[in-house]
C-alpha atoms as a PDB file:
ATOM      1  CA  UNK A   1      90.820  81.792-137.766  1.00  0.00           C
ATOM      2  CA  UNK A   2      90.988  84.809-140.099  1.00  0.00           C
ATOM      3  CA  UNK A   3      94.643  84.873-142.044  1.00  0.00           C
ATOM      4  CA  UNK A   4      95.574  88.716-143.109  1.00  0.00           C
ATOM      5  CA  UNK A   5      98.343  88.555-146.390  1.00  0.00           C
ATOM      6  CA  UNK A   6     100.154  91.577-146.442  1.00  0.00           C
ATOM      7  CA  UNK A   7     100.644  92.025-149.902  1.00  0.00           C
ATOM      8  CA  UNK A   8     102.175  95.115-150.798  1.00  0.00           C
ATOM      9  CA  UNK A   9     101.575  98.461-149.954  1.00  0.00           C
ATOM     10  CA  UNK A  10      97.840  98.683-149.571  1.00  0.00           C
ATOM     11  CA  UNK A  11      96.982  95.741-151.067  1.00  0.00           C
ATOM     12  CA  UNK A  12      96.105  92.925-148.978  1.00  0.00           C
ATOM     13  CA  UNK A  13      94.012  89.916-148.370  1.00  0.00           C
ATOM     14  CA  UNK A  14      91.449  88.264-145.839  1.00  0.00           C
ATOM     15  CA  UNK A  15      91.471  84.890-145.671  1.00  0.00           C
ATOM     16  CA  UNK A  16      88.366  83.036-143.512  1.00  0.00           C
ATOM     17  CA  UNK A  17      87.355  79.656-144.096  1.00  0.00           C
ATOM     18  CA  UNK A  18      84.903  80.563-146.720  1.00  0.00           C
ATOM     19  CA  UNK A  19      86.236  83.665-148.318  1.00  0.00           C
ATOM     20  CA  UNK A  20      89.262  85.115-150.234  1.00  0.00           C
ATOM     21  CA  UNK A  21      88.743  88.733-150.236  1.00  0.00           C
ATOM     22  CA  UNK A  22      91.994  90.675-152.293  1.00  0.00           C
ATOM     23  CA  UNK A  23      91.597  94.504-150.990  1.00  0.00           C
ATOM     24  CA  UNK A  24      92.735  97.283-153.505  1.00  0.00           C
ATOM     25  CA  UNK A  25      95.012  95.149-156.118  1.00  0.00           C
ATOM     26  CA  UNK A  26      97.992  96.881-156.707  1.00  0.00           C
ATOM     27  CA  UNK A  27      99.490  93.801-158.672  1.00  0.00           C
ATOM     28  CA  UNK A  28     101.629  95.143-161.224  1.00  0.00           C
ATOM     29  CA  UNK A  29     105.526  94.635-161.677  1.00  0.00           C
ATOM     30  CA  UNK A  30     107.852  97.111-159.901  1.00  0.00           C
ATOM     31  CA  UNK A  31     108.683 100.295-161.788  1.00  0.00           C
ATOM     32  CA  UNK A  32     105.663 100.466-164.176  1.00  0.00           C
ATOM     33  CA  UNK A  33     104.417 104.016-163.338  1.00  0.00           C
ATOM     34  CA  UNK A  34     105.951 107.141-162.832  1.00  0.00           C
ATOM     35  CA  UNK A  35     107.280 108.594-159.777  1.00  0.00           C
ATOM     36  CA  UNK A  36     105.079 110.772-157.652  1.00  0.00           C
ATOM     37  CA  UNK A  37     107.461 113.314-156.443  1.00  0.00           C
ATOM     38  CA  UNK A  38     110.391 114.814-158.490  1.00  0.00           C
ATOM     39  CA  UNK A  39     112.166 116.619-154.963  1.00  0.00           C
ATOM     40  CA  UNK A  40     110.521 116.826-151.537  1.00  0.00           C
ATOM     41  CA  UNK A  41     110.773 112.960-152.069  1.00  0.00           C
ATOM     42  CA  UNK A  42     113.620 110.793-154.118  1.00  0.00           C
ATOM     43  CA  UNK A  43     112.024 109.802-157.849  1.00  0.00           C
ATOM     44  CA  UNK A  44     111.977 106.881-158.366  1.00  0.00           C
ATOM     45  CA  UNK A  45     109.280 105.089-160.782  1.00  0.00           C
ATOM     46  CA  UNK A  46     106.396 102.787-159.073  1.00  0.00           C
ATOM     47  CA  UNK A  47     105.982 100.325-157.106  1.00  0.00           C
ATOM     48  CA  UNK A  48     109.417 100.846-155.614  1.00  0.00           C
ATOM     49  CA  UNK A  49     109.554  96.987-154.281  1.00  0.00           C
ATOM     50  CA  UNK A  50     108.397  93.748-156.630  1.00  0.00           C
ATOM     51  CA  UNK A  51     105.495  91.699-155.707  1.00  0.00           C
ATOM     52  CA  UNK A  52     106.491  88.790-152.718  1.00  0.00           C
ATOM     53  CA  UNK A  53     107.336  85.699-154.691  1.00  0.00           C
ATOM     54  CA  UNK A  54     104.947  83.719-152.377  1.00  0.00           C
ATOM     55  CA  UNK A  55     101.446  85.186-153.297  1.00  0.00           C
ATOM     56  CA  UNK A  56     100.288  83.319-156.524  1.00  0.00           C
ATOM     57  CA  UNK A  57      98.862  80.638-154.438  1.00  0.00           C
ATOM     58  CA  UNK A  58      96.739  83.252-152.439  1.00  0.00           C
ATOM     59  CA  UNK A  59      95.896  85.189-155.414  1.00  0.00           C
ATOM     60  CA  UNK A  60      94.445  82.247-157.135  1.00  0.00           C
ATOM     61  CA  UNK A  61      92.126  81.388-154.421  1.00  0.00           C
ATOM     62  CA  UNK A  62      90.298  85.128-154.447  1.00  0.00           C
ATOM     63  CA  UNK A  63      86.675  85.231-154.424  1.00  0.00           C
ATOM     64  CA  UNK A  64      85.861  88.640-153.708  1.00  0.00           C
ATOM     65  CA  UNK A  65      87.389  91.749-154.018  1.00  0.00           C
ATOM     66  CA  UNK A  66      87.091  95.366-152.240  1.00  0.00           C
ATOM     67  CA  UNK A  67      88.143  98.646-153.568  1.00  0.00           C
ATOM     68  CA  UNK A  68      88.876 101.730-151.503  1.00  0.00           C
ATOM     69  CA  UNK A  69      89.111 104.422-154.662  1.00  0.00           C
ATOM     70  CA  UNK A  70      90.470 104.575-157.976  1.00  0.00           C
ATOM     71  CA  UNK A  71      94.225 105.593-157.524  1.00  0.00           C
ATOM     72  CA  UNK A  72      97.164 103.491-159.213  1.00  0.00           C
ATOM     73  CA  UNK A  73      98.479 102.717-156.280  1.00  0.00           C
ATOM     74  CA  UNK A  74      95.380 100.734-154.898  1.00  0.00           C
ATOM     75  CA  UNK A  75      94.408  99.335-158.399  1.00  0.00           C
ATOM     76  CA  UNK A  76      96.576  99.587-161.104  1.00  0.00           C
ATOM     77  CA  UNK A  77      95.908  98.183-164.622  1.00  0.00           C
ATOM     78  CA  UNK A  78      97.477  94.842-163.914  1.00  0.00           C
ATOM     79  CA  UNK A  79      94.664  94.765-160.809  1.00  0.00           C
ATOM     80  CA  UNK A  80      91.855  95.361-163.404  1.00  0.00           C
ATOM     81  CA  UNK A  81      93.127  92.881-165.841  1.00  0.00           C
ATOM     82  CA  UNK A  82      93.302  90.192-162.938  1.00  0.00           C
ATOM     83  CA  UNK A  83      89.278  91.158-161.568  1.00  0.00           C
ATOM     84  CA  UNK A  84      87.998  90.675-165.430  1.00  0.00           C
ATOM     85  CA  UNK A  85      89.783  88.045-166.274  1.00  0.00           C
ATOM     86  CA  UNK A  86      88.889  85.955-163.023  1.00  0.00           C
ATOM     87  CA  UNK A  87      85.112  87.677-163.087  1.00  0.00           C
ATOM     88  CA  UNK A  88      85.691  88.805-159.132  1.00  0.00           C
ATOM     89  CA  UNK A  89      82.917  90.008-157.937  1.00  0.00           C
ATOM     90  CA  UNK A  90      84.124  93.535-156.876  1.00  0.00           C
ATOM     91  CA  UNK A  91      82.226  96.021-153.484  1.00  0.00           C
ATOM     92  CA  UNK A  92      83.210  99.816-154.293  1.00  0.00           C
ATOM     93  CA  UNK A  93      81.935 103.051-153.340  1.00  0.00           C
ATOM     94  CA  UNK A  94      78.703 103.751-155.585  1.00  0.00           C
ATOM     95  CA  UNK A  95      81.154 106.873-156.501  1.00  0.00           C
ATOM     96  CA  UNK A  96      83.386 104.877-158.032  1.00  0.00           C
ATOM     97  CA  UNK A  97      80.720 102.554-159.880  1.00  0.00           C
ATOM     98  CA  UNK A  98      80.371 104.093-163.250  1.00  0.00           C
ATOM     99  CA  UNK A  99      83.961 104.365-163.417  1.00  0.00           C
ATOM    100  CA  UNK A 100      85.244 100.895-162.690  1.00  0.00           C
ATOM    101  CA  UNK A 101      82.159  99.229-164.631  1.00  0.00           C
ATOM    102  CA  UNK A 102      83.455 101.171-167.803  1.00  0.00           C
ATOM    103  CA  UNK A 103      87.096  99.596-167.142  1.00  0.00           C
ATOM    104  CA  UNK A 104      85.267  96.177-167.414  1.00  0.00           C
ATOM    105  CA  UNK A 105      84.901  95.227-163.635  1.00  0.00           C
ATOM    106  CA  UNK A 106      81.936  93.248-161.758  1.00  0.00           C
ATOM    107  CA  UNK A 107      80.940  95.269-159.560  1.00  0.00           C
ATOM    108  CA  UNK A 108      77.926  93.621-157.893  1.00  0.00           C
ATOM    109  CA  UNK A 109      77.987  95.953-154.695  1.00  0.00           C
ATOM    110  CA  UNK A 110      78.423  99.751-154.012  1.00  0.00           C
ATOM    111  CA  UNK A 111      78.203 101.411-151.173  1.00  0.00           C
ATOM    112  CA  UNK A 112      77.210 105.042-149.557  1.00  0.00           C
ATOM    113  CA  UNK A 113      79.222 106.444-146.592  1.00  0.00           C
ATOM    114  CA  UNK A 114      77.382 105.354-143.142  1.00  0.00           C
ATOM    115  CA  UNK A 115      75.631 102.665-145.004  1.00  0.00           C
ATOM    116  CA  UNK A 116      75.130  99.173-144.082  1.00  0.00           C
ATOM    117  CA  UNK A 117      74.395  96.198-145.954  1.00  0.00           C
ATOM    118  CA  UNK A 118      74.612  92.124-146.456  1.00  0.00           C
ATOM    119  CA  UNK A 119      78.355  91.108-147.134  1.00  0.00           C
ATOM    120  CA  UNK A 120      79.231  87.237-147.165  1.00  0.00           C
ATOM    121  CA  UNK A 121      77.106  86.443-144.663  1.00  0.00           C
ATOM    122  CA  UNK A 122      77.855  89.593-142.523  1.00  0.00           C
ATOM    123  CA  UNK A 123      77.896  93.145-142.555  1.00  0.00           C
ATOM    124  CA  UNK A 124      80.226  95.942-144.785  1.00  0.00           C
ATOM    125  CA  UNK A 125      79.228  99.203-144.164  1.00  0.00           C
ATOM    126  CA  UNK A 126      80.706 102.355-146.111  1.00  0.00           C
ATOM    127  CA  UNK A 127      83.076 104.660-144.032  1.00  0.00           C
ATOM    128  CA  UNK A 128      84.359 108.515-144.911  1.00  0.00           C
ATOM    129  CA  UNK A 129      87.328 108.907-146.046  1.00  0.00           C
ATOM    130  CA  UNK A 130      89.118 112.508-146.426  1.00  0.00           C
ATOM    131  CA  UNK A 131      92.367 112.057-148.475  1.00  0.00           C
ATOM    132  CA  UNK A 132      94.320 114.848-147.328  1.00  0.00           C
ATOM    133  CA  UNK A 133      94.920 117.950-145.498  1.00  0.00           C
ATOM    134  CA  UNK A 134      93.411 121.063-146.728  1.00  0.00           C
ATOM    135  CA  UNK A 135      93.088 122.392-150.126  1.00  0.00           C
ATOM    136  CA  UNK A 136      94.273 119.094-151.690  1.00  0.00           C
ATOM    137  CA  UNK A 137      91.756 116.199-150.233  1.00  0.00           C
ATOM    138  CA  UNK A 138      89.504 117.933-153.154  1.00  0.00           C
ATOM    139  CA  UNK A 139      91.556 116.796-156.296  1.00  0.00           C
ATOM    140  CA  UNK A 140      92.161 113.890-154.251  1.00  0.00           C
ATOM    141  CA  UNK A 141      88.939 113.048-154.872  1.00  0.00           C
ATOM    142  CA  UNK A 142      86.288 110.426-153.412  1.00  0.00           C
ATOM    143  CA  UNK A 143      87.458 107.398-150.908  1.00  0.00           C
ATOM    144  CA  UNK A 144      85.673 105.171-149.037  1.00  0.00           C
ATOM    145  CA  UNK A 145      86.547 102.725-145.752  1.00  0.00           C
ATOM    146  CA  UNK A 146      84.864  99.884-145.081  1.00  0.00           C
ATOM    147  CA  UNK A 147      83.793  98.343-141.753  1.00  0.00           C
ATOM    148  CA  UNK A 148      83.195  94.449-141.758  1.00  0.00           C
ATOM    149  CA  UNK A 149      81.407  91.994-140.008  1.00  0.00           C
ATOM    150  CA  UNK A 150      82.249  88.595-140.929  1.00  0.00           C
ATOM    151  CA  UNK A 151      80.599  85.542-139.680  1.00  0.00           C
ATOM    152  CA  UNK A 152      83.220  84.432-136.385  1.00  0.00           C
ATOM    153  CA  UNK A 153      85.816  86.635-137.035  1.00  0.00           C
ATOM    154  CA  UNK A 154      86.702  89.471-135.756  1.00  0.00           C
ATOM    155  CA  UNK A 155      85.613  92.890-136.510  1.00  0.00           C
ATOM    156  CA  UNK A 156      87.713  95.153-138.974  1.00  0.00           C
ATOM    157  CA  UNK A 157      88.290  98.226-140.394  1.00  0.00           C
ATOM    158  CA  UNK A 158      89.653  99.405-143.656  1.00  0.00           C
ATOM    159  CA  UNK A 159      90.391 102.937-143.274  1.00  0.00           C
ATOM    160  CA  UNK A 160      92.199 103.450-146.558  1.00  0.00           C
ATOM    161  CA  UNK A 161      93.918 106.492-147.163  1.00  0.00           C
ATOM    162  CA  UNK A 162      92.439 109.025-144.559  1.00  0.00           C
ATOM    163  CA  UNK A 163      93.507 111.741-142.356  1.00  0.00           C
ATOM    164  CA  UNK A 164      92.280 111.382-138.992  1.00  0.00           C
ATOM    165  CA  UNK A 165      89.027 113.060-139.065  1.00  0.00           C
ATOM    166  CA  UNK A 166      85.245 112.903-137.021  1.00  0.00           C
ATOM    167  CA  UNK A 167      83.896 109.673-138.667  1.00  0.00           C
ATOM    168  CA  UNK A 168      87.133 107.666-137.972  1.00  0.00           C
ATOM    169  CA  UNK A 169      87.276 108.855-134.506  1.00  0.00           C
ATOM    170  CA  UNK A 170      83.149 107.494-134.392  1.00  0.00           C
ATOM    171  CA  UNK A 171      84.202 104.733-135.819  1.00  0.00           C
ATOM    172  CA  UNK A 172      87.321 103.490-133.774  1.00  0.00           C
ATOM    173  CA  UNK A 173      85.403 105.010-130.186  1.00  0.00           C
ATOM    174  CA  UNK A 174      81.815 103.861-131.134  1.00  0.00           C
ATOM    175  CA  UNK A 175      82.409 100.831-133.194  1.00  0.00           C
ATOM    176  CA  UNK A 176      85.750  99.437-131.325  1.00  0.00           C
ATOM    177  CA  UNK A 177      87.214  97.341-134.067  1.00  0.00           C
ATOM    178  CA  UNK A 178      88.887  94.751-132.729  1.00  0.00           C
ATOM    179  CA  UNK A 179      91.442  95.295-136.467  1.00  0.00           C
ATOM    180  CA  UNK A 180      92.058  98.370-137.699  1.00  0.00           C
ATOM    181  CA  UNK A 181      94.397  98.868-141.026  1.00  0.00           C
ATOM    182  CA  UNK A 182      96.018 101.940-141.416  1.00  0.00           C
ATOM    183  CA  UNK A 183      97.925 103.628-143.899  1.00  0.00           C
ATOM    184  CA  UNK A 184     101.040 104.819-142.057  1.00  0.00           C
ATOM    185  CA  UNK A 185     103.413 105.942-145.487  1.00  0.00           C
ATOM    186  CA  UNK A 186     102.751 109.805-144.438  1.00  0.00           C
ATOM    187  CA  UNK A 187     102.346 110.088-148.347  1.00  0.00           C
ATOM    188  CA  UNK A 188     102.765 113.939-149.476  1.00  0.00           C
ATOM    189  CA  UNK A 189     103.366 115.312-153.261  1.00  0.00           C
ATOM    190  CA  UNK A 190     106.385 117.971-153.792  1.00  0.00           C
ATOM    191  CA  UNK A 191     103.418 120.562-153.190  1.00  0.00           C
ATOM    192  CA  UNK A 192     100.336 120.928-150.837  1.00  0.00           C
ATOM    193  CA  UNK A 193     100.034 119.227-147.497  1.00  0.00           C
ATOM    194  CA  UNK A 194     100.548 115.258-146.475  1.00  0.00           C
ATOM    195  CA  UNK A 195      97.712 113.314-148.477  1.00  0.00           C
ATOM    196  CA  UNK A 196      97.225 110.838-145.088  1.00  0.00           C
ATOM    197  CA  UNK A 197      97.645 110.652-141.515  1.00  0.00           C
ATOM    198  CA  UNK A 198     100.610 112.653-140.284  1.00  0.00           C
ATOM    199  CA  UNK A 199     102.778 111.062-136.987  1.00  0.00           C
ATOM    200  CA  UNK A 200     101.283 112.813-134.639  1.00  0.00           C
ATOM    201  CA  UNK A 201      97.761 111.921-136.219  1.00  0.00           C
ATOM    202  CA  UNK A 202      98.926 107.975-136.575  1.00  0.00           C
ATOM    203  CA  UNK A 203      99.475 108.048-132.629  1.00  0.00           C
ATOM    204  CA  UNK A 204      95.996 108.977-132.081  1.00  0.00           C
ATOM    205  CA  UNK A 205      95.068 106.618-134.433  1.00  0.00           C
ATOM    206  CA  UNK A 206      96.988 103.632-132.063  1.00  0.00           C
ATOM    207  CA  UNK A 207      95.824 105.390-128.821  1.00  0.00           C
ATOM    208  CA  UNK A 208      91.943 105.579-129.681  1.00  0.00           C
ATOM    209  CA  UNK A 209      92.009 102.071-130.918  1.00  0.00           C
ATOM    210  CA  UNK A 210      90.752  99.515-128.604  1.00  0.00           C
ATOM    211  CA  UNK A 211      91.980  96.549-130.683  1.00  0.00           C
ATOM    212  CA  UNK A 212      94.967  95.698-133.034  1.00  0.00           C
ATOM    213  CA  UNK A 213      96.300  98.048-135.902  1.00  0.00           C
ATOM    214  CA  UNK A 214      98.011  96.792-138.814  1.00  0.00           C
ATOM    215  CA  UNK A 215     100.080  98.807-140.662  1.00  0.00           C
ATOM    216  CA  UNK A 216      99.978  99.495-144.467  1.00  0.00           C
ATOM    217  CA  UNK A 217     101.241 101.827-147.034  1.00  0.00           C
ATOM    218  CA  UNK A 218     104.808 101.726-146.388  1.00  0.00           C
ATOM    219  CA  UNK A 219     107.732 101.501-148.264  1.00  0.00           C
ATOM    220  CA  UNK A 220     106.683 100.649-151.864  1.00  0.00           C
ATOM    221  CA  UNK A 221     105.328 104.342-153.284  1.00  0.00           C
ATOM    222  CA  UNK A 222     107.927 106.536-153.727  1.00  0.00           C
ATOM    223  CA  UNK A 223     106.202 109.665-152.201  1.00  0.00           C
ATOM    224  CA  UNK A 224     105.202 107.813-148.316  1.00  0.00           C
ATOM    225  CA  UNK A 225     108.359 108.609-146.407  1.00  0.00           C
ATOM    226  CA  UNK A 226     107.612 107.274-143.072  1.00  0.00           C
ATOM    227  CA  UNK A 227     109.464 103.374-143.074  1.00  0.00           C
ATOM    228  CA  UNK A 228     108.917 100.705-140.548  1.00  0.00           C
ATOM    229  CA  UNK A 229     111.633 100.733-139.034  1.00  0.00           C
ATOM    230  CA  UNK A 230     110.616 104.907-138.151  1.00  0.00           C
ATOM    231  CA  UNK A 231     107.117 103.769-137.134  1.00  0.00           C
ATOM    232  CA  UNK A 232     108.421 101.198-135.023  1.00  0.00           C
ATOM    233  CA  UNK A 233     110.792 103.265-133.143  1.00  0.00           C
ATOM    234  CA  UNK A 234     108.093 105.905-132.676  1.00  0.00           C
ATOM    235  CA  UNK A 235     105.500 103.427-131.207  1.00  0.00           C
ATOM    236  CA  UNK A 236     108.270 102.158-128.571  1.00  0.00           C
ATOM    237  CA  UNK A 237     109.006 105.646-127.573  1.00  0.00           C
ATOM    238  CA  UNK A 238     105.083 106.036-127.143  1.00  0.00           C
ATOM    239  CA  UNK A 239     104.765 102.314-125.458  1.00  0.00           C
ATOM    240  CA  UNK A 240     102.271 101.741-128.341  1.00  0.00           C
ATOM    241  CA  UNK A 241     104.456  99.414-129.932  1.00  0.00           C
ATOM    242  CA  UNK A 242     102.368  96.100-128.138  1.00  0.00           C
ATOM    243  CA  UNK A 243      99.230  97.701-130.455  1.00  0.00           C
ATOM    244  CA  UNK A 244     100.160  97.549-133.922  1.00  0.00           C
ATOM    245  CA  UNK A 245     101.685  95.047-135.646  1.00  0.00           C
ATOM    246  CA  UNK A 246     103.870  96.191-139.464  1.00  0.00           C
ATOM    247  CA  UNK A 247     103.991  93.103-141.518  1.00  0.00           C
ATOM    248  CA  UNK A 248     106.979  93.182-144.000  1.00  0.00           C
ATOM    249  CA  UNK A 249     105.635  92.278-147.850  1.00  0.00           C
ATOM    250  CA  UNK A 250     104.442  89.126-148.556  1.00  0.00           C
ATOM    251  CA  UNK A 251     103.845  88.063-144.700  1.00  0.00           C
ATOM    252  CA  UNK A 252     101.092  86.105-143.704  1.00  0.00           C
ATOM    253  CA  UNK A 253      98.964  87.317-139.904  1.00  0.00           C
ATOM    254  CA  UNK A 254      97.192  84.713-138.436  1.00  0.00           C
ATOM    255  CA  UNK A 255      94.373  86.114-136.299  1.00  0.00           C
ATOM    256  CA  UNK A 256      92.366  83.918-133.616  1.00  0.00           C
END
């Protein structure tokens, strides 16, 4: 039985028997950075929603952590304070090593796109990531997905925040996760293009998958206008809606 907490916005943890694993810890209080968007979104300062009053009890039980890239919004300083002060050993992209050893982090694993290695008994391997459309997946800079392979559970993918590009279509045709998490916000600054997938780009997403998608990145950054409610509607107009499941904050999947 694997248990999948939807935290908040992309943060989110795997539970198996063995393991805790807390995926990009955005754990700070709501309002404590700036907004992202001043017009073609509402300002309003971030995280737009609070943490879910029922994940201390999770949170306390984490023995390994995974992180996607270095944005606020997938770990934020109250994230880094939580990793050193519980010593979690942290898996990153060996881009981002340098960066979050420096802020004090164990990192004890990095990883190079289309790599493969030992993870908890298993397999992680390291999975491009292109952060936006055009010019601005450069300042964007580096992120990395992750495809796991944990002892009897079922096979996932992290694709973080991605547009839908050649590796994730290898990885969703070749690979067939049976999860997939996907970051369905449609995120976009007041300038340059939408910084992940777009709808249309989300519906291939569903379509090429061959197993369940779970929904992140919604409602909690104030520059990802695309809510559940949206999504939903769109899926049942597309009769994808039996494919992807959108956990509200703090719920709990359990996954047999």
């Amino acid at each position: 039985m694997l248990k999948i907490h939807h935290i908040r916005n992309a943060t989110m943890i795997l539970e198996t028997e063995h393991e805790v694993i807390l995926i990009d810890p955005m754990l700070g209080g709501q309002g404590i950075m700036p907004t992202f968007t001043l017009f073609r979104h509402k300002a309003r300062k971030n995280p737009t929603v609070p943490m879910p009053n029922n994940v201390k009890p999770i949170l306390d039980k984490v023995t390994h952590c995974l992180i996607t890239h270095q944005h606020p919004d997938h770990i934020d300083n109250k994230g880094v304070e939580f990793l050193i002060q519980k010593n979690i050993p942290v898996t990153c992209s060996i881009k981002d090593e340098k960066a979050f050893k420096k802020k004090g982090l164990n990192v004890v694993q990095t990883l190079k796109y289309w790599e493969e290695q030992s993870f908890l008994g298993g397999t992680i391997e390291g999975i491009p990531a292109r952060h936006g459309y055009g010019f601005v997946a450069k300042p964007m800079g580096n992120v990395i997905g992750f495809y796991l392979k944990l002892p009897n559970q079922k096979s996932i993918y992290l694709s973080s925040d991605t547009i839908y590009t050649d590796s994730v279509d290898k990885v969703l045709k070749n690979y067939k996760p049976e999860i997939s998490v996907l970051a369905c916000g449609a995120a976009q600054f007041d300038l340059f293009k939408q910084l992940i997938m777009n709808v249309e780009d989300i519906l291939t997403f569903v379509k090429n998958s061959s197993g369940k998608v779970i929904a992140n990145h919604m409602e909690s950054i104030n520059h990802c206008p695309l809510t559940r409610t949206e999504l939903k509607e769109i899926l049942t107009n597309k009769q994808l809606a039996n494919k992807v499941l959108i956990p509200e904050d703090g719920e709990i999947m359990e996954i047999s």
